[in-house]
C-alpha atoms as a PDB file:
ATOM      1  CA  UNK A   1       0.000   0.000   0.000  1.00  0.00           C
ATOM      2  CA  UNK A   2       1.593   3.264  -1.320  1.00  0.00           C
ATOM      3  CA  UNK A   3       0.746   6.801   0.145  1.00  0.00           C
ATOM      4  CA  UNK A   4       0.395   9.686  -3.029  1.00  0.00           C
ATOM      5  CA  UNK A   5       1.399  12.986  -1.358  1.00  0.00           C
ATOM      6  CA  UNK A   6       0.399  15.209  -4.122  1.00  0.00           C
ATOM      7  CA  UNK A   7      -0.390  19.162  -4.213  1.00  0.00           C
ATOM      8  CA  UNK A   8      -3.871  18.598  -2.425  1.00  0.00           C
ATOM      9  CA  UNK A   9      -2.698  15.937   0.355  1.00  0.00           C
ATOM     10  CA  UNK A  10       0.029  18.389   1.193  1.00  0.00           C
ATOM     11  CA  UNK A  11      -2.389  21.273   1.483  1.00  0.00           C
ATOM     12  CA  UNK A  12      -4.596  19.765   3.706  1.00  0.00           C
ATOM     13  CA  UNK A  13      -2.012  18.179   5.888  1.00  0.00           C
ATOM     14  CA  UNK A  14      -0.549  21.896   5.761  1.00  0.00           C
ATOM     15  CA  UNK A  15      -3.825  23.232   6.684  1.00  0.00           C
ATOM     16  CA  UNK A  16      -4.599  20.649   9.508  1.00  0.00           C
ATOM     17  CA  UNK A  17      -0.950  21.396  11.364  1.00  0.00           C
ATOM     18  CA  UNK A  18      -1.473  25.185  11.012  1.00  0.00           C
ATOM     19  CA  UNK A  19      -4.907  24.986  12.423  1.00  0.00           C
ATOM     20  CA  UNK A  20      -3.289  23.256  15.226  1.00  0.00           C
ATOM     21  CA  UNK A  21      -0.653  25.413  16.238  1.00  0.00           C
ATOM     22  CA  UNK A  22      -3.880  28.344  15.986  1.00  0.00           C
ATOM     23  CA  UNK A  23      -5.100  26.235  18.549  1.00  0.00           C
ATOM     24  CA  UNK A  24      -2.258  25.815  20.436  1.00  0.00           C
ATOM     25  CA  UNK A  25      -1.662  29.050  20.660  1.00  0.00           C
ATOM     26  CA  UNK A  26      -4.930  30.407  21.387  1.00  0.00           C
ATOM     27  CA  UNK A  27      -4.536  27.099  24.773  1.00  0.00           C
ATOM     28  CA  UNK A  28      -1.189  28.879  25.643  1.00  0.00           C
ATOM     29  CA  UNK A  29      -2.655  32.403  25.733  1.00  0.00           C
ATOM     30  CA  UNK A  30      -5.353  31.376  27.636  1.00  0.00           C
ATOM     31  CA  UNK A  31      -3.853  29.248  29.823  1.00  0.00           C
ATOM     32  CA  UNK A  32      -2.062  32.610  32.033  1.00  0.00           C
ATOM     33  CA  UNK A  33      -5.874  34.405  32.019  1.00  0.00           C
ATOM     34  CA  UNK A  34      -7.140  31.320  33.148  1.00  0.00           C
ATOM     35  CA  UNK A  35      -4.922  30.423  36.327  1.00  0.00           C
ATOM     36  CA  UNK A  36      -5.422  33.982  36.989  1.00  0.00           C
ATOM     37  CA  UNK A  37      -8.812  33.531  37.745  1.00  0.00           C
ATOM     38  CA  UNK A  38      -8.948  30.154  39.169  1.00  0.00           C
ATOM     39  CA  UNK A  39      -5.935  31.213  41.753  1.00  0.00           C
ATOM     40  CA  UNK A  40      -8.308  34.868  42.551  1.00  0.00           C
ATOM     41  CA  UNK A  41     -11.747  32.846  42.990  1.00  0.00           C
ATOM     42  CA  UNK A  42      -9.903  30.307  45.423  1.00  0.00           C
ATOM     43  CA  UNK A  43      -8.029  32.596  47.519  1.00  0.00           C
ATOM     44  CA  UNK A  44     -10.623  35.468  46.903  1.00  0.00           C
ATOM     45  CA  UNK A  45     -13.677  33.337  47.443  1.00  0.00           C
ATOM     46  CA  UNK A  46     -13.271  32.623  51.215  1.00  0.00           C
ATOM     47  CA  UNK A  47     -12.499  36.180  52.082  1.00  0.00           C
ATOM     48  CA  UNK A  48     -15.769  37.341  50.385  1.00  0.00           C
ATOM     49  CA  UNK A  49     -18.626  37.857  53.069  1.00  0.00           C
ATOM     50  CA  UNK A  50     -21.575  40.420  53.580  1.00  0.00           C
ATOM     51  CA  UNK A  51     -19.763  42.482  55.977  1.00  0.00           C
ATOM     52  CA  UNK A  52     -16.695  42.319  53.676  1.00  0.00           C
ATOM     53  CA  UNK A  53     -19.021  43.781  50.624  1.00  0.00           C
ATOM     54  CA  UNK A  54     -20.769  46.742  53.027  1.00  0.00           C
ATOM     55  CA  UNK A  55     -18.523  47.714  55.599  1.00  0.00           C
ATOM     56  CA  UNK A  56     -15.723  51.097  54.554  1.00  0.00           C
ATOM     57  CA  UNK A  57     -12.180  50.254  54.133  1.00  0.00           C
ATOM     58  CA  UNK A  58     -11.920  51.791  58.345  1.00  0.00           C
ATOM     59  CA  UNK A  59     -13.960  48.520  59.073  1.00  0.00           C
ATOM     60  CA  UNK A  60     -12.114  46.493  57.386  1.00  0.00           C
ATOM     61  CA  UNK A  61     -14.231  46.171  54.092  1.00  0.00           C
ATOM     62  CA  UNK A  62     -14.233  47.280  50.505  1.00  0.00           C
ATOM     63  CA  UNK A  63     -17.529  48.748  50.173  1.00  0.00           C
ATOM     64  CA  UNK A  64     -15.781  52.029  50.030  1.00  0.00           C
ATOM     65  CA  UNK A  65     -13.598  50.873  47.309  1.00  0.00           C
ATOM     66  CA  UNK A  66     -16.352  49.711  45.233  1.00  0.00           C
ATOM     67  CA  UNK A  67     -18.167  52.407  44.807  1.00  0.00           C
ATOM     68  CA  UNK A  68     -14.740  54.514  44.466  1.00  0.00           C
ATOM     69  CA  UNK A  69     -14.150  51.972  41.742  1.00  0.00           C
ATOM     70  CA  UNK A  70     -17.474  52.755  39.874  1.00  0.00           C
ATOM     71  CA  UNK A  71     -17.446  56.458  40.320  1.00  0.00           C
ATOM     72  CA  UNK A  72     -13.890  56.753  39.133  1.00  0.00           C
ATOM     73  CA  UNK A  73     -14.495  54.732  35.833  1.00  0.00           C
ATOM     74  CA  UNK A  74     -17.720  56.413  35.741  1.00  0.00           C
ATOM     75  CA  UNK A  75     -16.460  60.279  35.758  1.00  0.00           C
ATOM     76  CA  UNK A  76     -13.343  58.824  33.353  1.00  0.00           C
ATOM     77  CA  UNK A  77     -15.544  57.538  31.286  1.00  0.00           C
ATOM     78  CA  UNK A  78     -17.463  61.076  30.750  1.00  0.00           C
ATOM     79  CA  UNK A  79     -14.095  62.431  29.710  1.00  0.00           C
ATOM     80  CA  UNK A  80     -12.027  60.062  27.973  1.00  0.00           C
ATOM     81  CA  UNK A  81     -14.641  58.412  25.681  1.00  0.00           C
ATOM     82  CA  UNK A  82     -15.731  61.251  24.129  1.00  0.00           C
ATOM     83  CA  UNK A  83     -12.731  62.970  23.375  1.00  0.00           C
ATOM     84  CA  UNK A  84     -11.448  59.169  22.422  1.00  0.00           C
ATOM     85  CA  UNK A  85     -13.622  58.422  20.279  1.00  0.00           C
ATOM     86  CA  UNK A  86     -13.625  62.432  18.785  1.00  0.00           C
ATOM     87  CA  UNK A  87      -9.512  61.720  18.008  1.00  0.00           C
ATOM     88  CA  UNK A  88     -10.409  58.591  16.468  1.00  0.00           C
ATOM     89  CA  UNK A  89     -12.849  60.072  13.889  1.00  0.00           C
ATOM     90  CA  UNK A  90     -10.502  62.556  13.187  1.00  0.00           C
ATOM     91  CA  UNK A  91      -7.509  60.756  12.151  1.00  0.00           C
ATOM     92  CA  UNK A  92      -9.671  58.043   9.990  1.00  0.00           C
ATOM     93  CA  UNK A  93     -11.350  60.450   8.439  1.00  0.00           C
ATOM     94  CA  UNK A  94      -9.648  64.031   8.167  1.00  0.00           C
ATOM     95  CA  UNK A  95      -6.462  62.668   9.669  1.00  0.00           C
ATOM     96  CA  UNK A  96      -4.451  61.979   5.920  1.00  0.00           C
ATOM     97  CA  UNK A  97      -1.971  65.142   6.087  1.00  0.00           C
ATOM     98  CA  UNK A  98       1.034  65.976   8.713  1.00  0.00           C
ATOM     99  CA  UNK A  99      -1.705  67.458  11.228  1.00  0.00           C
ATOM    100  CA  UNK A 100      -3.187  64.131  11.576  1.00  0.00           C
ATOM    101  CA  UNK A 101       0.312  62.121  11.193  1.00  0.00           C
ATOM    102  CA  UNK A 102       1.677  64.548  13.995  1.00  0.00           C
ATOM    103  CA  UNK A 103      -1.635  63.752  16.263  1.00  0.00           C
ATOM    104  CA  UNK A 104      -0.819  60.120  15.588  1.00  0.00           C
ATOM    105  CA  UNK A 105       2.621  59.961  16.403  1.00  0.00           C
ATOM    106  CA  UNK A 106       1.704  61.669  20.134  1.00  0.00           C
ATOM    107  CA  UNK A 107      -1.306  59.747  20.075  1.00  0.00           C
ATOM    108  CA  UNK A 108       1.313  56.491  19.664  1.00  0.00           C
ATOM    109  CA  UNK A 109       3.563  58.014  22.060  1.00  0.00           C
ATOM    110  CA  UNK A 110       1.070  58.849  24.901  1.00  0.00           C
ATOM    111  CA  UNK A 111      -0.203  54.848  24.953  1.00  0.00           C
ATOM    112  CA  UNK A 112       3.955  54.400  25.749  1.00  0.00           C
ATOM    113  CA  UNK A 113       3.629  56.639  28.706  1.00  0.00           C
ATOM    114  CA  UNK A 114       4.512  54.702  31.514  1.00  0.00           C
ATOM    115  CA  UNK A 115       1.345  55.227  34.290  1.00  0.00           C
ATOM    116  CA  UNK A 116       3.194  56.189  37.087  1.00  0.00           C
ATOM    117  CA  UNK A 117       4.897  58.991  35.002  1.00  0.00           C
ATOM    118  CA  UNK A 118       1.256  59.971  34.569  1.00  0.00           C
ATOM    119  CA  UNK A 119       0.477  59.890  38.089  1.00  0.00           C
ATOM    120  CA  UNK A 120       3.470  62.259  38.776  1.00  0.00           C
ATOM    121  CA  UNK A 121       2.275  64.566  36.573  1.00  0.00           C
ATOM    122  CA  UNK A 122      -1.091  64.767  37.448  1.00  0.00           C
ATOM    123  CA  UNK A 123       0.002  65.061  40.780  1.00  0.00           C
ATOM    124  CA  UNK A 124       2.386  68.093  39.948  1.00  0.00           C
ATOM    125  CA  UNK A 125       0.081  69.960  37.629  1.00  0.00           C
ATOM    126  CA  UNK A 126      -2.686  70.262  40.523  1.00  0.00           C
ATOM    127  CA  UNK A 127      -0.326  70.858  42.566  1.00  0.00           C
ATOM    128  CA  UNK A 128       1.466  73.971  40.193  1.00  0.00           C
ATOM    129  CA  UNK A 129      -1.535  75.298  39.813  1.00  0.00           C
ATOM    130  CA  UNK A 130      -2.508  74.919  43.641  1.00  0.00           C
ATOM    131  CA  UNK A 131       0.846  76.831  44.578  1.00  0.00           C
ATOM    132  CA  UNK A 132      -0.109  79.940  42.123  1.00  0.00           C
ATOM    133  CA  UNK A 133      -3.515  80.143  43.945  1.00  0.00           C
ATOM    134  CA  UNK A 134      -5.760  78.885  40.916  1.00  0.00           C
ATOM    135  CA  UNK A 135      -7.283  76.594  42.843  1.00  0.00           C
ATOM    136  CA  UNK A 136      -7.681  75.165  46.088  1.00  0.00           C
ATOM    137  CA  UNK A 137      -4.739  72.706  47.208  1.00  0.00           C
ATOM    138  CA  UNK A 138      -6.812  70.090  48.486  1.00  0.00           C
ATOM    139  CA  UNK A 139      -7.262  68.912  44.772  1.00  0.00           C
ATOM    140  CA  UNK A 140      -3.962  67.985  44.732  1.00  0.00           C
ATOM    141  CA  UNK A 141      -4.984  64.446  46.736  1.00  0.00           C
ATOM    142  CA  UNK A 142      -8.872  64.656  45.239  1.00  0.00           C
ATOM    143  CA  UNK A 143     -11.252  62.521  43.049  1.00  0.00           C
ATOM    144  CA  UNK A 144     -10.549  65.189  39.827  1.00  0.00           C
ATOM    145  CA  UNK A 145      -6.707  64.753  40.013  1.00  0.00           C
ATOM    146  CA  UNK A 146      -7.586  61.021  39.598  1.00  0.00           C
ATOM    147  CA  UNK A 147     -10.153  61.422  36.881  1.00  0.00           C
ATOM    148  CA  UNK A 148      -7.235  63.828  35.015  1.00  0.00           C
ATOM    149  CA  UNK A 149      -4.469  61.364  35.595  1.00  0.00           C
ATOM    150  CA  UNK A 150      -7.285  58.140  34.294  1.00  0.00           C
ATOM    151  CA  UNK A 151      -8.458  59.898  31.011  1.00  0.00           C
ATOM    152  CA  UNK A 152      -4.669  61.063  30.689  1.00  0.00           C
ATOM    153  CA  UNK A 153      -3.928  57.396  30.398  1.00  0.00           C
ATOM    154  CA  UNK A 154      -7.413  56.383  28.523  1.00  0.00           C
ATOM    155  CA  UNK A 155      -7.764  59.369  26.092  1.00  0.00           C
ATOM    156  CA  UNK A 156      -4.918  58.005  23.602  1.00  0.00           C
ATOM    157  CA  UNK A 157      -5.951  54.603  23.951  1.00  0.00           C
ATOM    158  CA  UNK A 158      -9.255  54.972  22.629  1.00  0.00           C
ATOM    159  CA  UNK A 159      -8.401  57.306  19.820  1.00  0.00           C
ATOM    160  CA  UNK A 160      -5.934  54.343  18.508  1.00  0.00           C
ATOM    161  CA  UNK A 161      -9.215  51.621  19.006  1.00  0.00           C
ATOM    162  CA  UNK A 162     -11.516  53.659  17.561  1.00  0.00           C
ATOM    163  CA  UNK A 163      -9.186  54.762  14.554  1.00  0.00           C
ATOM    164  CA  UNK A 164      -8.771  51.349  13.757  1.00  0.00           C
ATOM    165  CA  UNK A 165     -12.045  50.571  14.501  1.00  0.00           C
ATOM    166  CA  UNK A 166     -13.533  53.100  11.667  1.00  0.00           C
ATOM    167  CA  UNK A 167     -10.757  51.934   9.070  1.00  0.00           C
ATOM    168  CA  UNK A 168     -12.339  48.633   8.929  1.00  0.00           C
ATOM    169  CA  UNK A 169     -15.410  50.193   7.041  1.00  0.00           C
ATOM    170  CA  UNK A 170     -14.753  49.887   3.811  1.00  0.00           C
ATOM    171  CA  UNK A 171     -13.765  53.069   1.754  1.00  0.00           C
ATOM    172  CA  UNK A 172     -16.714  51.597  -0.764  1.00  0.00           C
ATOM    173  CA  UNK A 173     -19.479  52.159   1.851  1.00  0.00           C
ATOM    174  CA  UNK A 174     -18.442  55.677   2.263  1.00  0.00           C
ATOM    175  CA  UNK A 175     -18.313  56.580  -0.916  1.00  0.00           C
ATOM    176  CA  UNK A 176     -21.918  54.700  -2.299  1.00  0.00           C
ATOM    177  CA  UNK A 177     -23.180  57.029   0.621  1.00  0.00           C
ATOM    178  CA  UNK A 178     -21.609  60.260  -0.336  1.00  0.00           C
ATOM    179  CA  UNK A 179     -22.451  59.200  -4.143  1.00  0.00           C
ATOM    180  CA  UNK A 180     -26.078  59.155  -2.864  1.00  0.00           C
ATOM    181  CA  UNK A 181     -25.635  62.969  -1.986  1.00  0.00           C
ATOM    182  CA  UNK A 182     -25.668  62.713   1.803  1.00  0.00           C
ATOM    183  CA  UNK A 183     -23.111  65.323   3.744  1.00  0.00           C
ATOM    184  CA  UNK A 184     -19.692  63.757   4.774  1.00  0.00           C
ATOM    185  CA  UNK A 185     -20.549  64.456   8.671  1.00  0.00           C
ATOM    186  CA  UNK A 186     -23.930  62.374   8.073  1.00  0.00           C
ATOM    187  CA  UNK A 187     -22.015  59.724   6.115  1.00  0.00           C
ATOM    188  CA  UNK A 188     -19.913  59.477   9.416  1.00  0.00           C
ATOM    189  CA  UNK A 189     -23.023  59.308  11.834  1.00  0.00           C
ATOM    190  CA  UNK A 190     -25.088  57.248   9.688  1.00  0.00           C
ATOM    191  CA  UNK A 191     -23.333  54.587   7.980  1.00  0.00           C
ATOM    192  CA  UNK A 192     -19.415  54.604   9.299  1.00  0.00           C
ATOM    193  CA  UNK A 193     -20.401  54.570  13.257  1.00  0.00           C
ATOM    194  CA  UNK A 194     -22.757  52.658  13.071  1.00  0.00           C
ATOM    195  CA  UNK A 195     -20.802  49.463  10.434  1.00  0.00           C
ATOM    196  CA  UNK A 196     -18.202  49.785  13.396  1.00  0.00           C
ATOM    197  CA  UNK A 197     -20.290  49.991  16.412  1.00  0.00           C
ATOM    198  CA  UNK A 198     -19.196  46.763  17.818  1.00  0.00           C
ATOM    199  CA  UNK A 199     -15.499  47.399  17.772  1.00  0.00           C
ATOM    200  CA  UNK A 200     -16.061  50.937  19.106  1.00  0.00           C
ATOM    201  CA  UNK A 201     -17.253  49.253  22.427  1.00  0.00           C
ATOM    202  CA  UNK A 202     -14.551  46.677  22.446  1.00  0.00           C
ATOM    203  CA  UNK A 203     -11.922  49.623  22.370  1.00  0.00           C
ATOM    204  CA  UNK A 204     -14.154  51.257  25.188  1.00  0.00           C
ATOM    205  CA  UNK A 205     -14.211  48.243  27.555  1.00  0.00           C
ATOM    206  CA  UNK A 206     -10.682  47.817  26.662  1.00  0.00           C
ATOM    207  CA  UNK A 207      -9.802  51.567  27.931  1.00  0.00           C
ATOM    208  CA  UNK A 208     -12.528  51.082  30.701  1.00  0.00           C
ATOM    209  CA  UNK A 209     -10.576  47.846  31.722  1.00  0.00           C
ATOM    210  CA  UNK A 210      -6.955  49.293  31.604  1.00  0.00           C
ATOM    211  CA  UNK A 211      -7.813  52.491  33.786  1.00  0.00           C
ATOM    212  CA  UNK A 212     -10.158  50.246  35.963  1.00  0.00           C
ATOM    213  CA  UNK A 213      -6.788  47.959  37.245  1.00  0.00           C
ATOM    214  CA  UNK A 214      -4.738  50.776  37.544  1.00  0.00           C
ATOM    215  CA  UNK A 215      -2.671  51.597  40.752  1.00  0.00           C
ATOM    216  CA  UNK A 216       0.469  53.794  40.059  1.00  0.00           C
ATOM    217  CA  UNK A 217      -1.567  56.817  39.399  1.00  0.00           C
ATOM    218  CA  UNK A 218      -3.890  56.586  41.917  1.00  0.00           C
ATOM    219  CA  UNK A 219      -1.366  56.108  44.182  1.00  0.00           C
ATOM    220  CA  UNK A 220       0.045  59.831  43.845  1.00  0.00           C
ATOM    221  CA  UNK A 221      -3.566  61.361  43.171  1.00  0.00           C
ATOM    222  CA  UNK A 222      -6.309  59.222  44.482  1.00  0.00           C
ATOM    223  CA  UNK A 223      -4.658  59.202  48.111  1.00  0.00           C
ATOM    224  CA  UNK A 224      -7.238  56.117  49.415  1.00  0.00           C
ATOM    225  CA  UNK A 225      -9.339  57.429  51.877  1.00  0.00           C
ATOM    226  CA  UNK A 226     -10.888  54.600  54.452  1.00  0.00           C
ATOM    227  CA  UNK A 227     -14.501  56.590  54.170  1.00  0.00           C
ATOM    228  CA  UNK A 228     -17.061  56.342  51.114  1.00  0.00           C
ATOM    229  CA  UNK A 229     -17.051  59.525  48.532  1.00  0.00           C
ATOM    230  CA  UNK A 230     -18.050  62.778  50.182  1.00  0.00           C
ATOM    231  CA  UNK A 231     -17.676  64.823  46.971  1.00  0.00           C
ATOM    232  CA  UNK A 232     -14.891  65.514  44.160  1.00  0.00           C
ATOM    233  CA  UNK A 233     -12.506  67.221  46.014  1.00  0.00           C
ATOM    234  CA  UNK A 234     -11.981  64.849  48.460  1.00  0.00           C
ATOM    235  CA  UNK A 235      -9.731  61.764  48.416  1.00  0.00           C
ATOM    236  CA  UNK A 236     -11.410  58.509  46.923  1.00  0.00           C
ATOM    237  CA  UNK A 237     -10.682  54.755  47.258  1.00  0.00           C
ATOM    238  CA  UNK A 238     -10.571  52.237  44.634  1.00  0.00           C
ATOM    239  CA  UNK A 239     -10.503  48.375  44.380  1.00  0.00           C
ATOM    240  CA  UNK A 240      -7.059  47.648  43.187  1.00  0.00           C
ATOM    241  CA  UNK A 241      -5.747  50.493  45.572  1.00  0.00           C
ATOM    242  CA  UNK A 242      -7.556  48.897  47.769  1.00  0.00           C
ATOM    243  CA  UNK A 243      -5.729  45.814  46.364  1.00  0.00           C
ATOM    244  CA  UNK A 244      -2.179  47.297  46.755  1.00  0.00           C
ATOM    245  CA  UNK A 245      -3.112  48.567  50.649  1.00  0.00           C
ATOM    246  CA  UNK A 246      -3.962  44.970  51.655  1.00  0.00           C
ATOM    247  CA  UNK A 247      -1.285  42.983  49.441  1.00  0.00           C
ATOM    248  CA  UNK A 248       1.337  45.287  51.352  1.00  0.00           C
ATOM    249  CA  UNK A 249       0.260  45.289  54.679  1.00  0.00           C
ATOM    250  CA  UNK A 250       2.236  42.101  57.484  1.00  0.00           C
ATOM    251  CA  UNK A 251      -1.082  40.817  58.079  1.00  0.00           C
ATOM    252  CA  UNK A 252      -2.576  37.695  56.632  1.00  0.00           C
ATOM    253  CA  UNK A 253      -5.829  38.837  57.042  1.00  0.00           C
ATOM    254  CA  UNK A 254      -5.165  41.380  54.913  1.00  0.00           C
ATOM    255  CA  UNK A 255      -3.685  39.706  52.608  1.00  0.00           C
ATOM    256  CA  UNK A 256      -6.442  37.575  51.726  1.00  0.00           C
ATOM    257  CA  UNK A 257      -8.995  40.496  51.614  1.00  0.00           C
ATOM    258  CA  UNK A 258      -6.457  41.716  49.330  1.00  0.00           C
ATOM    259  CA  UNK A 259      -7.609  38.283  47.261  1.00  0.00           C
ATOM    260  CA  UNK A 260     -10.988  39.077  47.309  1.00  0.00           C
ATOM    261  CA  UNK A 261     -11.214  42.661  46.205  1.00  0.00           C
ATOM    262  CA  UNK A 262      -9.142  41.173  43.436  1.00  0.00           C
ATOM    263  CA  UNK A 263     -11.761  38.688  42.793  1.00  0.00           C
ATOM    264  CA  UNK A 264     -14.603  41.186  43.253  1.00  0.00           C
ATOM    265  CA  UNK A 265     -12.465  43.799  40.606  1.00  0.00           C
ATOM    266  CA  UNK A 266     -12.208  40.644  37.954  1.00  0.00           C
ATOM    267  CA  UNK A 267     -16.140  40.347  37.988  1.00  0.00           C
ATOM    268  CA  UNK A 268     -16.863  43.879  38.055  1.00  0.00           C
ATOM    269  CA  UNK A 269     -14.767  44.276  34.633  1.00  0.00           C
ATOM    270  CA  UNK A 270     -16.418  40.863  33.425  1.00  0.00           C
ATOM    271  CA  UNK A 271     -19.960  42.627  34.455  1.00  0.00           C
ATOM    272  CA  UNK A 272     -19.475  45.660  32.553  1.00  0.00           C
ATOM    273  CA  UNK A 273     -18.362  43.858  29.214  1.00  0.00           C
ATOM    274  CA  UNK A 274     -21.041  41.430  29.098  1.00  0.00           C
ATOM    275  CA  UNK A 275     -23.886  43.776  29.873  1.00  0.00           C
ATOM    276  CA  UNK A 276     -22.137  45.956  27.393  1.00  0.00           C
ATOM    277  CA  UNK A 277     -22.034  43.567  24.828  1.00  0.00           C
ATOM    278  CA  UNK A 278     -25.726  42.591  25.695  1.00  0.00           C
ATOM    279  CA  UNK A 279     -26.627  45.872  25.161  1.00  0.00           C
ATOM    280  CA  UNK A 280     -25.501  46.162  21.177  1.00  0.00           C
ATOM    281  CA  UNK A 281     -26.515  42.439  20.449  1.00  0.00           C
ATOM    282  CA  UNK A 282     -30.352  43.593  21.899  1.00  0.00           C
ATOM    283  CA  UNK A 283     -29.724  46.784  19.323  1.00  0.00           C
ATOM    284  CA  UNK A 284     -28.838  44.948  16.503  1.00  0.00           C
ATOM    285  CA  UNK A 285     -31.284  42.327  16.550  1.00  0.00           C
ATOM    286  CA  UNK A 286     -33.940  44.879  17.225  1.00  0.00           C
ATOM    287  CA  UNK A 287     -32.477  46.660  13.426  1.00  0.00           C
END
């Protein structure tokens, strides 16, 4: 019995040992996300109880931190999406002469920006312009210091999601629609937002996720006060400062709250994506 390894058996063999290194792949990237969160709902699970979830950060919960958490992407959000997304348009659309390459290239060199550098100068700015009597000092450790130093660090990386986000609509679509006689800012509202919704939210979560686990910058800005928010310029707690306060601290009970604010963090990001995603699936099928 002879085997014929002509052009077709090799392509398929080629096909079936390339769709198994995909897989492969895709096992070994998972496999890091995935002891992640078995190793956070062990360790987190036992340290999760109702006084954990409602008592302040002084009584030795994160209830506090939660809703620090929440407001902090919340009042981020407001900012950084906006302007994102505005930055974004810009440079897929308009963004084809040295304006837009110079935007880009600060825009590329702003999502390099180490966050703690951010942090610093959010920290120093308030602080300049506390010393010159513009405004009150106590910003300087306050919710909007935090909220400048998050959309700081969000603001460039949704302009670079949502610019690649718009340049998958196909340069086609645009033009049947301008052919058509409709004005270029409809064109964009209308038909290019709209083709690309989908990936506009994934590069939202995706900013909403990176500011949501970040710790250097709140660290110099956020200050994590043990009370729940009394108003923006005020100190503020949040769940992976929280995280940081716990993790550092000689006790072990600390250290495995520190688990479960970790845990409760995880499925506050998984919340918001799915409900997110919910959202424009309910849209789309309602179109």
């Amino acid at each position: 019995m002879t085997f014929r390894f002509d052009r077709d058996t090799r392509r398929r063999w080629f096909d079936v040992a390339m769709s198994a290194a995909a897989l492969a792949c895709v096992g070994i990237a998972i496999l890091p996300l995935g002891s992640i969160l078995f190793e956070a709902s062990v360790r987190g699970a036992a340290a999760i109880t109702p006084s954990f979830l409602t008592l302040p950060a002084g009584s030795g919960g994160i209830a506090n931190s939660i809703q620090g958490t929440l407001v902090l992407i919340g009042l981020t959000g407001l900012v950084a999406l906006p302007v994102g997304m505005l930055t974004g348009i810009y440079l897929a659309e308009f963004g084809r002469n040295r304006i837009g390459g110079a935007v880009r290239f600060f825009v590329d060199v702003m999502t390099q920006i180490p966050s703690i550098v951010v942090g610093i100068f959010a920290y120093s700015f308030v602080l300049e312009l506390g010393v010159a009597g513009i405004v009150s000092r106590r910003l300087v450790f306050s919710t909007i210091t935090a909220v400048i130093a998050l959309s700081t660090i969000m603001i460039p990386f949704v302009a670079r999601t949502s610019e690649e986000a718009l340049r998958l609509v196909t340069t086609s679509t645009r033009e049947a629609a301008l052919a058509l006689g409709i004005p270029r800012y409809k064109v964009i509202l209308r038909v290019v937002l709209p083709s690309c919704a989908s990936a506009l939210v994934t590069g939202g979560l995706l900013g909403i996720a990176r500011v949501g686990g970040e710790t250097a910058p709140l660290i110099m800005t956020a200050f994590a006060s043990p009370d729940f928010f009394t108003g923006l310029d005020q100190p503020i707690d949040a769940l992976p400062l929280r995280v940081f306060r716990f993790a550092i601290s000689p006790s072990l009970a600390d250290n495995r709250a520190a688990w479960g604010a970790s845990l409760i963090l995880v499925v506050m990001m998984l919340g918001i994506s799915i409900a997110s995603r919910a959202v424009i699936r309910l849209r789309s099928v309602k179109r």
